[in-house]
PDB file of N, CA and C in Angstrom:
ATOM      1  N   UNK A   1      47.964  36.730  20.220  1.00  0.00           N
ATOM      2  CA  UNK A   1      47.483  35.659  21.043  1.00  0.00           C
ATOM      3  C   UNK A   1      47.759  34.355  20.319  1.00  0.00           C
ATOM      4  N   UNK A   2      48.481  33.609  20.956  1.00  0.00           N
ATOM      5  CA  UNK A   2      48.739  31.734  20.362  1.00  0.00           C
ATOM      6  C   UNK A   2      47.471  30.923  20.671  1.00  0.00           C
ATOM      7  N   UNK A   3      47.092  30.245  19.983  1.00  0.00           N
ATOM      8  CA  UNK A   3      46.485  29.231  20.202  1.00  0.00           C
ATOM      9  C   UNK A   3      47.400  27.882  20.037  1.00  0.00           C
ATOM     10  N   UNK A   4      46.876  27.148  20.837  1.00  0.00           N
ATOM     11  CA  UNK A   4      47.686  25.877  20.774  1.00  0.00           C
ATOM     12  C   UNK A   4      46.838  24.618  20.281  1.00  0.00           C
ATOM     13  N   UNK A   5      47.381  24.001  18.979  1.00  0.00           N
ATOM     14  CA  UNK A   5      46.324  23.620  18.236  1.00  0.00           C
ATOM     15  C   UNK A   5      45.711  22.344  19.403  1.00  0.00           C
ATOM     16  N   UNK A   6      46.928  21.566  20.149  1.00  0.00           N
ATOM     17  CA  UNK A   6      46.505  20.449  20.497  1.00  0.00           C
ATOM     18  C   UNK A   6      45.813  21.025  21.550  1.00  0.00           C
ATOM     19  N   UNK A   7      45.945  21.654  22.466  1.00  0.00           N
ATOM     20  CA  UNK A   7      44.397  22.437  22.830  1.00  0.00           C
ATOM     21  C   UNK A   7      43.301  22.630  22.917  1.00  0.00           C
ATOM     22  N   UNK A   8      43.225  23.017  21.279  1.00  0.00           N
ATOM     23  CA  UNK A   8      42.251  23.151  20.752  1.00  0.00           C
ATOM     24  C   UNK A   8      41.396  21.570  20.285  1.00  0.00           C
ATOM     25  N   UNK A   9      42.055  20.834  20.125  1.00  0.00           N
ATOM     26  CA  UNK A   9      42.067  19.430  19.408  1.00  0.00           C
ATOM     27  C   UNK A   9      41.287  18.797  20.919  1.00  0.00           C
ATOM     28  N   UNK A  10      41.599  18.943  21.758  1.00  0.00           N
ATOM     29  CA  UNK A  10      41.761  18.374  22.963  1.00  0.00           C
ATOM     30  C   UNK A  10      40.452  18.527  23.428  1.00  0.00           C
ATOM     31  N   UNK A  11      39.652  20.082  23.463  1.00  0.00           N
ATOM     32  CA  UNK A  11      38.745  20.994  23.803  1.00  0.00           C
ATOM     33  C   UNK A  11      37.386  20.354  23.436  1.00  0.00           C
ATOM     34  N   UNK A  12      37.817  20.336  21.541  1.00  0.00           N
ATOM     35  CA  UNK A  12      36.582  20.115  20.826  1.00  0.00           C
ATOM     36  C   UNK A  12      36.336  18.846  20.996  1.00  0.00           C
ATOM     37  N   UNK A  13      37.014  17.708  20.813  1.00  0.00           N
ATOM     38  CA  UNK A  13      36.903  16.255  21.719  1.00  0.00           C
ATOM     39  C   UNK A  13      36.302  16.119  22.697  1.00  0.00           C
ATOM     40  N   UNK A  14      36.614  16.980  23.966  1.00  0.00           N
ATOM     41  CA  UNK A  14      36.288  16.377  25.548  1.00  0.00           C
ATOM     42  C   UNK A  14      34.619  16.840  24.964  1.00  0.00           C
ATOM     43  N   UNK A  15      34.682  18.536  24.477  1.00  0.00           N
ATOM     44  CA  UNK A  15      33.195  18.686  24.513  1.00  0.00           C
ATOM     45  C   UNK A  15      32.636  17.332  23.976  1.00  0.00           C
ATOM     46  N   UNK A  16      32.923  17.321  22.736  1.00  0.00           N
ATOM     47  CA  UNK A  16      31.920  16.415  21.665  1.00  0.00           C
ATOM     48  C   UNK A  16      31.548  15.289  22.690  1.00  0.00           C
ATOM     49  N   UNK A  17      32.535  14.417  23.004  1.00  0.00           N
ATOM     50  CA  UNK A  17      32.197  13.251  23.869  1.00  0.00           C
ATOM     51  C   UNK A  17      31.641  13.173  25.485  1.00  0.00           C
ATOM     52  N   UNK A  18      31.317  14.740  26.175  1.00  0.00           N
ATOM     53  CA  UNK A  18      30.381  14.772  26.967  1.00  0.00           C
ATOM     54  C   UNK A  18      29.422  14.992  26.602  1.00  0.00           C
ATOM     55  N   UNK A  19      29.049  15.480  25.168  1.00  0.00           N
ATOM     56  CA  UNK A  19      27.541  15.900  25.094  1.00  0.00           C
ATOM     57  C   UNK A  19      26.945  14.295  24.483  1.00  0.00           C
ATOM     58  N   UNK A  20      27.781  13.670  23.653  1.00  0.00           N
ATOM     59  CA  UNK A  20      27.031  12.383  23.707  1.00  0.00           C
ATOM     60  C   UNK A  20      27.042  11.521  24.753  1.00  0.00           C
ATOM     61  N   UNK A  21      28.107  11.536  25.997  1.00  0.00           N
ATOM     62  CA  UNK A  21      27.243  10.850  27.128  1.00  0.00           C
ATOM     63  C   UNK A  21      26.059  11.470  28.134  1.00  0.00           C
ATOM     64  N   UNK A  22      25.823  12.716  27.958  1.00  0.00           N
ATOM     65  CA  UNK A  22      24.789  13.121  28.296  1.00  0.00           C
ATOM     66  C   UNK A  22      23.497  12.801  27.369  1.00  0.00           C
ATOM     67  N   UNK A  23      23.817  12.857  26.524  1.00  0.00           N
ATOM     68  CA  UNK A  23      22.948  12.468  25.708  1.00  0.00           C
ATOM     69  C   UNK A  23      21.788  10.722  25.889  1.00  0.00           C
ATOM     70  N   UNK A  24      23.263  10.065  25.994  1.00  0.00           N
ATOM     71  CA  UNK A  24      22.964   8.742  25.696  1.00  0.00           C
ATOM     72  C   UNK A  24      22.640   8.439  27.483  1.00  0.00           C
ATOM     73  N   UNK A  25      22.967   9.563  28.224  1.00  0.00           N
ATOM     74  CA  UNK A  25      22.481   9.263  29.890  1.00  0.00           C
ATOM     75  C   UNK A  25      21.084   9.159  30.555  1.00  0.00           C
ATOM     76  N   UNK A  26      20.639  10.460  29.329  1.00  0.00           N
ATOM     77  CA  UNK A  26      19.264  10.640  29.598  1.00  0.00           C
ATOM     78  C   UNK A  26      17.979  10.148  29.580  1.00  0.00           C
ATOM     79  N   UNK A  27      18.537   8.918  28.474  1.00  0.00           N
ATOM     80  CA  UNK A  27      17.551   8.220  28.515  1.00  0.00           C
ATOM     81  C   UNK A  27      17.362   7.403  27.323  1.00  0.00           C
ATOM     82  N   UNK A  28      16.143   6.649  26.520  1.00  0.00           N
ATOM     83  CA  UNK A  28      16.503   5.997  25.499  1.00  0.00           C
ATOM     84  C   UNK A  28      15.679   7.220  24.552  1.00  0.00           C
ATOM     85  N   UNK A  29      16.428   7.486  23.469  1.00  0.00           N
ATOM     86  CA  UNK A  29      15.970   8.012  22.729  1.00  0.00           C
ATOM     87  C   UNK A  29      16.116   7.430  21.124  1.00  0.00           C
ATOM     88  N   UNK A  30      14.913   7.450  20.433  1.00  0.00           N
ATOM     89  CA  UNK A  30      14.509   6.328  19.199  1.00  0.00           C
ATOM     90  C   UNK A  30      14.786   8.052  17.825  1.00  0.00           C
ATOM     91  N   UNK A  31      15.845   7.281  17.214  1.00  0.00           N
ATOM     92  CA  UNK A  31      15.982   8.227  15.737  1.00  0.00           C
ATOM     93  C   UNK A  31      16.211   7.487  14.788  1.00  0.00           C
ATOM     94  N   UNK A  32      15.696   8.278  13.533  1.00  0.00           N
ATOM     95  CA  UNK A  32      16.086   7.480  12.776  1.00  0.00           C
ATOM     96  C   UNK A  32      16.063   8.663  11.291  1.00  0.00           C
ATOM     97  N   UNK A  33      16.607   7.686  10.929  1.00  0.00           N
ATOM     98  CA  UNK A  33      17.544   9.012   9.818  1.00  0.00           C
ATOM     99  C   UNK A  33      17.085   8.397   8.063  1.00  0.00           C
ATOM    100  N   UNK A  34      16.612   9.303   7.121  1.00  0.00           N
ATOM    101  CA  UNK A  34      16.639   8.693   5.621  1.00  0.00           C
ATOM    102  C   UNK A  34      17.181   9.475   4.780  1.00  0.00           C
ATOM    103  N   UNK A  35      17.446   9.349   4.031  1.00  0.00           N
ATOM    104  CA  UNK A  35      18.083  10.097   3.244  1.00  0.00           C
ATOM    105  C   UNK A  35      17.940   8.973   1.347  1.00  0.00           C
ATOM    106  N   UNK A  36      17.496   9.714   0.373  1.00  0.00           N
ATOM    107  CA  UNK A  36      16.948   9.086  -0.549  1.00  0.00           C
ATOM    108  C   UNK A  36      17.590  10.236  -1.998  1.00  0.00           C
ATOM    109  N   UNK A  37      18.164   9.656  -2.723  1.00  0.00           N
ATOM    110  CA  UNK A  37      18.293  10.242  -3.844  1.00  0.00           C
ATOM    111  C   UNK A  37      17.241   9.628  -5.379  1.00  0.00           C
ATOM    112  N   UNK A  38      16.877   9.877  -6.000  1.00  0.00           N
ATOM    113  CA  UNK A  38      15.728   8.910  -7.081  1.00  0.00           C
ATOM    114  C   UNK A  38      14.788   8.436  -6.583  1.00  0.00           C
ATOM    115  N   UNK A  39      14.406   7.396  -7.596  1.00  0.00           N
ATOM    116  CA  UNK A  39      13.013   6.423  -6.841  1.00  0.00           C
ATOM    117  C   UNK A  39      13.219   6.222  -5.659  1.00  0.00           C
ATOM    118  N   UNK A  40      12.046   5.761  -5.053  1.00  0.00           N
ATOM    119  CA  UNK A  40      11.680   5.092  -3.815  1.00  0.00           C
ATOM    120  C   UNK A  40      11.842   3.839  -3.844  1.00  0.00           C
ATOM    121  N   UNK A  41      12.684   2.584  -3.577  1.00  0.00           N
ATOM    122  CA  UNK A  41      12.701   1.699  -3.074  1.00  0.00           C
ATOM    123  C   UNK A  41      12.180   1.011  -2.046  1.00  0.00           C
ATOM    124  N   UNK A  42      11.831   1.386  -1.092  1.00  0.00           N
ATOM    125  CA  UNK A  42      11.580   1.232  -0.187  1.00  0.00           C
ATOM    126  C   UNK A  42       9.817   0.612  -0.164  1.00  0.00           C
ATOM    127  N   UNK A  43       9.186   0.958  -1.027  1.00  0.00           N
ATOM    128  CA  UNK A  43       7.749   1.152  -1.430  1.00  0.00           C
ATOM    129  C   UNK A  43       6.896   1.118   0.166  1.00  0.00           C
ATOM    130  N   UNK A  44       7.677   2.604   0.704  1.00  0.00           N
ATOM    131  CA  UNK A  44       6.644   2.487   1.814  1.00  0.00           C
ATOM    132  C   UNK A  44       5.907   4.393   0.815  1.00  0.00           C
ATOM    133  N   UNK A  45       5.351   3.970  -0.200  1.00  0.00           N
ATOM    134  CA  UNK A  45       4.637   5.168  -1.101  1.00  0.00           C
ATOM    135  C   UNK A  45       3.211   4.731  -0.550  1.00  0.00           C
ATOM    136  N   UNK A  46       2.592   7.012  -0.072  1.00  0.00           N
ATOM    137  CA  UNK A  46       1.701   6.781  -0.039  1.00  0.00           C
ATOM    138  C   UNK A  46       0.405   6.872  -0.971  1.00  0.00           C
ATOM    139  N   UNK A  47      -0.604   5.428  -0.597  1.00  0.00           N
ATOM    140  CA  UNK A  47      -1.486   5.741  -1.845  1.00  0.00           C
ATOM    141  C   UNK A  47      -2.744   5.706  -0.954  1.00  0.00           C
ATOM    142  N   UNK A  48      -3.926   6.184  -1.766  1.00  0.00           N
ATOM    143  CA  UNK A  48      -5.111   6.839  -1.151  1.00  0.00           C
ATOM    144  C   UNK A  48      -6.231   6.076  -2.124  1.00  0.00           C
ATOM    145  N   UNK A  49      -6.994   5.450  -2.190  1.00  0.00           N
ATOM    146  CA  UNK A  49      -7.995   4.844  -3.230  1.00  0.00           C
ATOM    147  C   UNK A  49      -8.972   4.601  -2.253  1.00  0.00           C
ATOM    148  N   UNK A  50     -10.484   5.651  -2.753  1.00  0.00           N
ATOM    149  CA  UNK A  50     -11.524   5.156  -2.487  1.00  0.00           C
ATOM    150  C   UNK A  50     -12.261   4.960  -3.591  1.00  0.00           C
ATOM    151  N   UNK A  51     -13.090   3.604  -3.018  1.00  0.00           N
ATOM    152  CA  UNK A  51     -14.691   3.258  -4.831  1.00  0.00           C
ATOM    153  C   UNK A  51     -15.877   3.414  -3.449  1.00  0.00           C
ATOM    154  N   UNK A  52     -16.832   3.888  -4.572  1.00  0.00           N
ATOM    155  CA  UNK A  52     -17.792   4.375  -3.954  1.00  0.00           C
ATOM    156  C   UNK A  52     -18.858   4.049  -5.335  1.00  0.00           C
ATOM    157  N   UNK A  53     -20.133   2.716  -4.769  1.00  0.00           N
ATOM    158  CA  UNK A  53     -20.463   2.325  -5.937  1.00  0.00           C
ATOM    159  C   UNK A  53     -22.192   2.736  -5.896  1.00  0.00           C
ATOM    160  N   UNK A  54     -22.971   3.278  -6.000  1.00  0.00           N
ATOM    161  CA  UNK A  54     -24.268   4.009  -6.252  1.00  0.00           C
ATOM    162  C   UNK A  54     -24.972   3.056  -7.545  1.00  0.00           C
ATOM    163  N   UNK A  55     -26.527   2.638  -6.579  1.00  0.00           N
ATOM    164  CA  UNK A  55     -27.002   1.519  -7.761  1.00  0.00           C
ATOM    165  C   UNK A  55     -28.113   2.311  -8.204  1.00  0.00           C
ATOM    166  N   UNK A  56     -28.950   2.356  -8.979  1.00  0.00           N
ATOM    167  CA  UNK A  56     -30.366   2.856  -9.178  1.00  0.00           C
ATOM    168  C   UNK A  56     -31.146   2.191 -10.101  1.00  0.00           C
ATOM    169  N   UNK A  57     -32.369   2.356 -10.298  1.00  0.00           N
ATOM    170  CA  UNK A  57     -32.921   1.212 -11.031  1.00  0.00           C
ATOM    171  C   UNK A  57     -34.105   2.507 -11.595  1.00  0.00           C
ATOM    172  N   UNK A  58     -33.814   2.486 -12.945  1.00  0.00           N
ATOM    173  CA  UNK A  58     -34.844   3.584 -13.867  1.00  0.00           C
ATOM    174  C   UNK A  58     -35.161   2.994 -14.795  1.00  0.00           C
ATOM    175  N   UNK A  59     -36.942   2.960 -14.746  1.00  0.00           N
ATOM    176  CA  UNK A  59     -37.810   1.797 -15.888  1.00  0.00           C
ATOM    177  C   UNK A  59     -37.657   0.748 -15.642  1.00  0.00           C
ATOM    178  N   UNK A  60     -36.953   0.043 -14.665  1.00  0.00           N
ATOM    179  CA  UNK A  60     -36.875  -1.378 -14.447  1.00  0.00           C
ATOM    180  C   UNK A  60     -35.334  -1.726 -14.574  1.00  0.00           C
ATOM    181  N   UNK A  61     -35.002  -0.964 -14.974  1.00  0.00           N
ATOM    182  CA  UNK A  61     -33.259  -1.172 -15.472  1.00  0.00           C
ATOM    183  C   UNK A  61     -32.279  -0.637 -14.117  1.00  0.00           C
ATOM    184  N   UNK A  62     -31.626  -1.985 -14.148  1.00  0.00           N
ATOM    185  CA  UNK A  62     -30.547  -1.364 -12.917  1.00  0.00           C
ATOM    186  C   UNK A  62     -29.157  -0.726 -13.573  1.00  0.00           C
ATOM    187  N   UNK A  63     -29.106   0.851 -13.309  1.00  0.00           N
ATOM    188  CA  UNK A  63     -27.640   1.095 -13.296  1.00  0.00           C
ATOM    189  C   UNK A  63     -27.207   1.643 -12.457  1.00  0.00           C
ATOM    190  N   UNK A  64     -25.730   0.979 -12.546  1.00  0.00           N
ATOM    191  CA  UNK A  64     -24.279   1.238 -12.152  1.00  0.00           C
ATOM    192  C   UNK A  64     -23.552   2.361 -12.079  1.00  0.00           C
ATOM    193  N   UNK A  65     -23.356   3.413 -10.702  1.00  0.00           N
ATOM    194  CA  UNK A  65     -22.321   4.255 -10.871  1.00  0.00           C
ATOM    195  C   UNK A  65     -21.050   4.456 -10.062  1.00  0.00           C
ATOM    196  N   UNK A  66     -19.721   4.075 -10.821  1.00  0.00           N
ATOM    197  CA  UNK A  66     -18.710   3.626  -9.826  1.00  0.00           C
ATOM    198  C   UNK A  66     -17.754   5.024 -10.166  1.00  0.00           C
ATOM    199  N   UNK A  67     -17.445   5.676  -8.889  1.00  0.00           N
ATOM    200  CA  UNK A  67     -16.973   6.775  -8.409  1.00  0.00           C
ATOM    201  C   UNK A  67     -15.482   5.962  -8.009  1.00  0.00           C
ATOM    202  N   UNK A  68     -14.146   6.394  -8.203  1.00  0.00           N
ATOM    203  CA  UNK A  68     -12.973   6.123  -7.845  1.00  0.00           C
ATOM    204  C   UNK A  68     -12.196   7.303  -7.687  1.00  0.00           C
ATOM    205  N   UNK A  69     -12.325   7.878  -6.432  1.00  0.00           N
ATOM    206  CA  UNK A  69     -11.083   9.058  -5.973  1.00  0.00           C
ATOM    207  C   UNK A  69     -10.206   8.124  -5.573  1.00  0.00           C
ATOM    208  N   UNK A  70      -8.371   8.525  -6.184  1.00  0.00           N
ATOM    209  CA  UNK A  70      -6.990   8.212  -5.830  1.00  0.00           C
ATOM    210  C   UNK A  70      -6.117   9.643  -5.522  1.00  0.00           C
ATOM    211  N   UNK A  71      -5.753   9.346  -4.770  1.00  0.00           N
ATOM    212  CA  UNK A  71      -4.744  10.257  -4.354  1.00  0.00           C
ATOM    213  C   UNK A  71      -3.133   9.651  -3.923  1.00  0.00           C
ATOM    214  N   UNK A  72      -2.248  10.205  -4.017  1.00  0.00           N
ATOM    215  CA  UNK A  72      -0.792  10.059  -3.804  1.00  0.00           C
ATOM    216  C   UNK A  72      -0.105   9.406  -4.918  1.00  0.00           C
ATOM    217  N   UNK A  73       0.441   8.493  -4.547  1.00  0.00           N
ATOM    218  CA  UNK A  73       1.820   7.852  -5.565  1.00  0.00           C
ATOM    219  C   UNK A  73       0.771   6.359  -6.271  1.00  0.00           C
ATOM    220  N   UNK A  74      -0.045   6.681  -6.733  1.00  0.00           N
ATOM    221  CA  UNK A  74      -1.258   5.886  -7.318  1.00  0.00           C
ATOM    222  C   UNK A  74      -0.932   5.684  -8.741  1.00  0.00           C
ATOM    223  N   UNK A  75      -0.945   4.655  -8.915  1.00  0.00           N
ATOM    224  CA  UNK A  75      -0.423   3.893 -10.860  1.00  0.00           C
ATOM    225  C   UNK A  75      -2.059   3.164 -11.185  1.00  0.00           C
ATOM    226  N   UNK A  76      -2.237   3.692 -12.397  1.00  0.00           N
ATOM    227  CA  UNK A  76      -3.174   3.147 -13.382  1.00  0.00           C
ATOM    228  C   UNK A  76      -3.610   1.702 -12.958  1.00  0.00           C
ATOM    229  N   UNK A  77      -1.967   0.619 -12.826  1.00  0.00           N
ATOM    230  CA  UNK A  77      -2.799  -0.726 -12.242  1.00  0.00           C
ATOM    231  C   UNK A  77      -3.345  -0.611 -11.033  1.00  0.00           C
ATOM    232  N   UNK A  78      -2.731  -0.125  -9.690  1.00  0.00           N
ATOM    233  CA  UNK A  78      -3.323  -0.173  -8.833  1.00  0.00           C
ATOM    234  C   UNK A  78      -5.141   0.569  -8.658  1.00  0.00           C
ATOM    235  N   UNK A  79      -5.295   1.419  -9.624  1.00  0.00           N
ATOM    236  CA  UNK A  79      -6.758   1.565  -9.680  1.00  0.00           C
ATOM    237  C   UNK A  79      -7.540   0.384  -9.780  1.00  0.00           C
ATOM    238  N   UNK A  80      -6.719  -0.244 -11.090  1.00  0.00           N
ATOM    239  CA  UNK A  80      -7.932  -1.339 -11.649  1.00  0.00           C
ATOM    240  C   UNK A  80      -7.676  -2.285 -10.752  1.00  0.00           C
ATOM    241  N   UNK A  81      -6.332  -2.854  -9.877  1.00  0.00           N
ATOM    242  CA  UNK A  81      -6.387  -3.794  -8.938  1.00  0.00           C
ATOM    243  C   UNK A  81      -7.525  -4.196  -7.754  1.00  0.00           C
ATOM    244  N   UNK A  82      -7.613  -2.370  -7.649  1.00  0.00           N
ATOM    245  CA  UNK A  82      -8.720  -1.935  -6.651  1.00  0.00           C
ATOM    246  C   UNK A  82     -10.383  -2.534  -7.001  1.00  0.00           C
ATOM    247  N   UNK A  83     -10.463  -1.893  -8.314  1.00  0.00           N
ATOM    248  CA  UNK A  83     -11.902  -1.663  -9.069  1.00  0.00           C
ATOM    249  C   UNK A  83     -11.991  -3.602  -8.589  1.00  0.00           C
ATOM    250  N   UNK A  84     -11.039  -4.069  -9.660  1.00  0.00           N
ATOM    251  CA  UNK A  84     -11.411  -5.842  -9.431  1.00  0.00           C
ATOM    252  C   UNK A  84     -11.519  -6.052  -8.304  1.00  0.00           C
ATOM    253  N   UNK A  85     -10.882  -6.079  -7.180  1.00  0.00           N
ATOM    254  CA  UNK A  85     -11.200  -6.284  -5.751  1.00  0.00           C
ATOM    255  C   UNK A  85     -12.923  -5.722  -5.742  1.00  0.00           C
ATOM    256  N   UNK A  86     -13.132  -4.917  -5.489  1.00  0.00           N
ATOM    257  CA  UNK A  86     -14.277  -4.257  -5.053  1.00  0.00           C
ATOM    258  C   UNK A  86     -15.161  -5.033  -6.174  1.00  0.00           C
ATOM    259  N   UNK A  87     -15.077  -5.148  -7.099  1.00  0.00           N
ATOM    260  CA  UNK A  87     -16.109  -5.895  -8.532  1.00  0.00           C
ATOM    261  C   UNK A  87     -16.343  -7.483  -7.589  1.00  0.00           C
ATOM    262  N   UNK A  88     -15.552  -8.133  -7.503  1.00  0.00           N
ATOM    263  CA  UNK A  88     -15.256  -9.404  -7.156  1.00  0.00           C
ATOM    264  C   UNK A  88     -16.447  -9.436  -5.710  1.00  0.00           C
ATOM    265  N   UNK A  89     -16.055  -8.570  -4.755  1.00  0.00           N
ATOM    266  CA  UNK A  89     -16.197  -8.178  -3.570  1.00  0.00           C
ATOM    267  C   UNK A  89     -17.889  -8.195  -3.585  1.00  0.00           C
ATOM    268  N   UNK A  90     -18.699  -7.282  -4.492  1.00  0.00           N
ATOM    269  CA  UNK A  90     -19.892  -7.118  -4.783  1.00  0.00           C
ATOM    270  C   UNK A  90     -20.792  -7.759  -5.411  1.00  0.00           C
ATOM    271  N   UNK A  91     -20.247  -8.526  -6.258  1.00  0.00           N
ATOM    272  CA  UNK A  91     -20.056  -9.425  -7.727  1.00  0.00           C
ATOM    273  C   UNK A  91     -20.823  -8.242  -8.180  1.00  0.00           C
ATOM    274  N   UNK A  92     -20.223  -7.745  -9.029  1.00  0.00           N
ATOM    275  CA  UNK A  92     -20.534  -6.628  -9.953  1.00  0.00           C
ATOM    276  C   UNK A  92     -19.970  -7.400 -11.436  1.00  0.00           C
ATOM    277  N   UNK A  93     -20.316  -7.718 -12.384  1.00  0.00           N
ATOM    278  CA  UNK A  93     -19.550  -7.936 -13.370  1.00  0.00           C
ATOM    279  C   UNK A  93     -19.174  -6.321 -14.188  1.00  0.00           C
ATOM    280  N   UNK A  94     -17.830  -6.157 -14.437  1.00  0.00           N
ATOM    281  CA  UNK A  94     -16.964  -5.108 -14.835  1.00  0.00           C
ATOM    282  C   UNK A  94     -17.512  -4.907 -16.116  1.00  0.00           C
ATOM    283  N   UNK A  95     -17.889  -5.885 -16.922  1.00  0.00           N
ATOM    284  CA  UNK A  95     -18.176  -5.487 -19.016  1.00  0.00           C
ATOM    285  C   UNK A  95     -19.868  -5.589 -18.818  1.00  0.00           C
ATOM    286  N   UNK A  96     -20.152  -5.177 -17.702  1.00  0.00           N
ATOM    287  CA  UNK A  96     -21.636  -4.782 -18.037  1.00  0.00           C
ATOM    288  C   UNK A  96     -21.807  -3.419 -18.535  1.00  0.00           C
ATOM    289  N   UNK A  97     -22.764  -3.086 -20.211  1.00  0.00           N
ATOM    290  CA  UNK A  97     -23.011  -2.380 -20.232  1.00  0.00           C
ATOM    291  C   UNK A  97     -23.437  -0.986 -19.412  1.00  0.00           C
ATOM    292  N   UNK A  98     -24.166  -1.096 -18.548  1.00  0.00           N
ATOM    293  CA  UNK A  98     -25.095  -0.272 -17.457  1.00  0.00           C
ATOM    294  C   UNK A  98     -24.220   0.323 -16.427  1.00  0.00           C
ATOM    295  N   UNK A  99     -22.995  -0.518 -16.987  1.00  0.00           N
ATOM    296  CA  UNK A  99     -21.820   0.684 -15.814  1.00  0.00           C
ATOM    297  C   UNK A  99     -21.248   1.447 -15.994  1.00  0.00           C
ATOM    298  N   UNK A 100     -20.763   2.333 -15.198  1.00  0.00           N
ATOM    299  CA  UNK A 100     -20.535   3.709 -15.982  1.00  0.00           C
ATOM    300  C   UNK A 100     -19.351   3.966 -14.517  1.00  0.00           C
ATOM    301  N   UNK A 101     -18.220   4.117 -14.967  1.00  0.00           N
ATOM    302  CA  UNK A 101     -17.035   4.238 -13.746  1.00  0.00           C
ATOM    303  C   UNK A 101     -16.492   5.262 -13.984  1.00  0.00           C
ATOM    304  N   UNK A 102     -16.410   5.962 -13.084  1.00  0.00           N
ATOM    305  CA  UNK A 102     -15.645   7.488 -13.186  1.00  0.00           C
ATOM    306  C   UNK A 102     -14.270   7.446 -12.578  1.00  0.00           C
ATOM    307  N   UNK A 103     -12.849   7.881 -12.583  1.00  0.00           N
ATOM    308  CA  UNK A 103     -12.052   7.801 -12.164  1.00  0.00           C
ATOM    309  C   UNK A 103     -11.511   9.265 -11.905  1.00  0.00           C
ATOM    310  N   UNK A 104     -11.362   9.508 -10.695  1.00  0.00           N
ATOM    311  CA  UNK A 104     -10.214  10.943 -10.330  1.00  0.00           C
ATOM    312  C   UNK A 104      -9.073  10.590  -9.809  1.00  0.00           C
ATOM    313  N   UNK A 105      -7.776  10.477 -10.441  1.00  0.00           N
ATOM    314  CA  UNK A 105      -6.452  10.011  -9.797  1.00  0.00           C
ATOM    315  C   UNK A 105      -5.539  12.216  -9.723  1.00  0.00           C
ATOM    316  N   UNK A 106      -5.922  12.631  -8.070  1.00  0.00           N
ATOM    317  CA  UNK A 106      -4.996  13.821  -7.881  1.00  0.00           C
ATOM    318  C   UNK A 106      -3.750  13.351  -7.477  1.00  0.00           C
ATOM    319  N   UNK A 107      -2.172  13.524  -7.201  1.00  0.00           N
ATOM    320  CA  UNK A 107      -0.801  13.108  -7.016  1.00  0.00           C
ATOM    321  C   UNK A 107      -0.731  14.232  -5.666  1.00  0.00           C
TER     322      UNK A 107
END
């Protein structure tokens, strides 16, 4: 049996270029494509940071307990970026003795 290449050439063409005007007939359709080798550039990284700050006052003394769960693509500064926000936020001063900050960073 011969095959005839231009034929064949001819075949795989007509298909290819009816299935993308069917394609593109049907309607609007939204894609989008990534592809990434190394770092992330892009810095659409996800990060997860909650503070959760618990006051109590024993003998007259107020202390401080600051809880920090992080999760995802989370860096050391962005904790403390956080902590200061939230310090600022409360006015908590940060070098008070009576505080006591716990940190859990899971990836």
């Amino acid at each position: 049996m011969k095959v005839d290449k231009k034929s064949l050439f001819l075949g795989i063409s007509l298909r290819a270029i009816f299935t993308v005007v069917i394609f593109l007939s049907f309607g609007d359709a939204n894609t989008d494509f990534s592809f990434q080798i190394g770092d992330n550039i892009r810095g659409d990284l996800k990060k997860d940071i909650n503070v959760s700050i618990e006051k109590t006052i024993e003998n007259g003394i107020e202390k401080v307990m600051v809880l920090v769960n992080a999760s995802g693509d989370v860096l050391k500064e962005d904790v403390e970026e956080e902590l200061n926000r939230v310090f600022k936020e409360n006015n908590i001063n940060k070098d008070d003795p009576s505080i006591n900050i716990d940190i859990n960073i899971n990836s």
